[in-house]
N, C-alpha and C. Protein backbone atom coordinates (compact mmCIF):
# COMPACT_ATOMS: atom_id res chain seq x y z
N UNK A 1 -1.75 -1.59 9.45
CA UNK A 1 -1.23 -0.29 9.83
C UNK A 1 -1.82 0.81 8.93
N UNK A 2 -1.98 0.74 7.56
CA UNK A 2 -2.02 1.60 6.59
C UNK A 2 -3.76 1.21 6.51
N UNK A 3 -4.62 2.38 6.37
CA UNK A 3 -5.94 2.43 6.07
C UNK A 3 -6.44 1.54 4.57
N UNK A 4 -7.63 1.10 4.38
CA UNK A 4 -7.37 0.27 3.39
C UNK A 4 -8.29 0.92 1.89
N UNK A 5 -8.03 2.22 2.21
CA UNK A 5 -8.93 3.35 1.51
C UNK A 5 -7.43 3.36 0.21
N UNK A 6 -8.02 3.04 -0.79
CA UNK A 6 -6.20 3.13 -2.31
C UNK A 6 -6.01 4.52 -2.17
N UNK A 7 -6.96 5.29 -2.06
CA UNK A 7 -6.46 6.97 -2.35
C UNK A 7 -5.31 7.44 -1.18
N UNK A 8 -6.10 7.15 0.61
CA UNK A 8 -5.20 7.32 1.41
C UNK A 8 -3.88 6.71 1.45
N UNK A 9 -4.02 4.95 0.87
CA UNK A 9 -2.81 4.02 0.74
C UNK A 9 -2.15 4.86 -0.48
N UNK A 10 -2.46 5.33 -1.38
CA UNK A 10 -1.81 6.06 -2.38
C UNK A 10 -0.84 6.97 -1.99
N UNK A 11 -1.30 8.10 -1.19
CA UNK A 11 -0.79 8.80 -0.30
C UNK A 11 0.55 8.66 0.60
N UNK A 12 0.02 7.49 1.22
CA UNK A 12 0.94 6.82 2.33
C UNK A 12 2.20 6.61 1.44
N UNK A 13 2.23 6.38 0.25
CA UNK A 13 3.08 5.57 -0.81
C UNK A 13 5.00 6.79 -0.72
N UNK A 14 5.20 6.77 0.36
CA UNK A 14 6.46 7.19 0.81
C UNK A 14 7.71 6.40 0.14
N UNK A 15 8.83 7.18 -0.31
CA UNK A 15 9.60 6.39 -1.21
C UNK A 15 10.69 5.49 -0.09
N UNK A 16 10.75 6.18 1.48
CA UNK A 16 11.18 4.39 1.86
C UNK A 16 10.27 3.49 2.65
N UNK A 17 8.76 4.11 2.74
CA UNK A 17 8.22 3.06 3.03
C UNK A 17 7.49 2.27 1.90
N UNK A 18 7.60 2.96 1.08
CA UNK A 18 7.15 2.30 -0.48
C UNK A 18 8.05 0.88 -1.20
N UNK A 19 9.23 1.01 -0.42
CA UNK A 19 10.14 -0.18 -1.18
C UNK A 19 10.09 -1.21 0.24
N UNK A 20 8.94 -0.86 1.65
CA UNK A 20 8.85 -2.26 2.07
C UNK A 20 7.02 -2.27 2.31
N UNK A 21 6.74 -1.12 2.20
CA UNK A 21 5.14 -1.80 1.32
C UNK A 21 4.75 -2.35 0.37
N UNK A 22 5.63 -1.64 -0.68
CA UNK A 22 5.50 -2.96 -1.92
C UNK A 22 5.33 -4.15 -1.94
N UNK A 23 5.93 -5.03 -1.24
CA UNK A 23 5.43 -6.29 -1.16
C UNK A 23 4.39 -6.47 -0.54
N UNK A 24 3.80 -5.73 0.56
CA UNK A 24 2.39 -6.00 1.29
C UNK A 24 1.11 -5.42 0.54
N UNK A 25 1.94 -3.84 -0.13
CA UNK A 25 0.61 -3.47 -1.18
C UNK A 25 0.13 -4.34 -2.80
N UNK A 26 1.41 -5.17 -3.01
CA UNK A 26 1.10 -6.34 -4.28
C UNK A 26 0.48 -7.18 -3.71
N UNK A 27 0.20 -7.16 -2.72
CA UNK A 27 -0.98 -8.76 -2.15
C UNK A 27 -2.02 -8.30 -1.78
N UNK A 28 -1.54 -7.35 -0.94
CA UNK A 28 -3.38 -6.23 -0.70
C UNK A 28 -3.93 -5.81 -1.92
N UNK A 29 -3.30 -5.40 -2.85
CA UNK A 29 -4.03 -5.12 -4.16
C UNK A 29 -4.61 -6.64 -4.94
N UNK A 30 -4.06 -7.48 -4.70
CA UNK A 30 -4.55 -8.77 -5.03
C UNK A 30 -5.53 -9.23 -4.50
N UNK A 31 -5.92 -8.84 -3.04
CA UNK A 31 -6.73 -9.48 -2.37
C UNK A 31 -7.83 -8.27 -1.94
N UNK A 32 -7.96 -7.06 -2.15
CA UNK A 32 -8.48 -5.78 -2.23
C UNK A 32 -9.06 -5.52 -3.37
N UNK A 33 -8.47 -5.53 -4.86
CA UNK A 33 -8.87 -5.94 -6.03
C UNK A 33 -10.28 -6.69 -6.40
């Protein structure tokens, strides 16, 4: 859903979609990383 650009995902980083991206952005950053 979310572009896989960190600046735009940075962006996206909304405080209630941030507490259920969090778990998808700690694995995308793991595997993006």
């Amino acid at each position: 859903m979310l572009p896989r650009d960190p600046a735009v995902r940075q962006k996206a980083k909304l405080p209630s979609t941030h507490r259920m991206k969090n778990r998808n952005k700690k694995e995308e950053d793991a595997t993006t990383s």
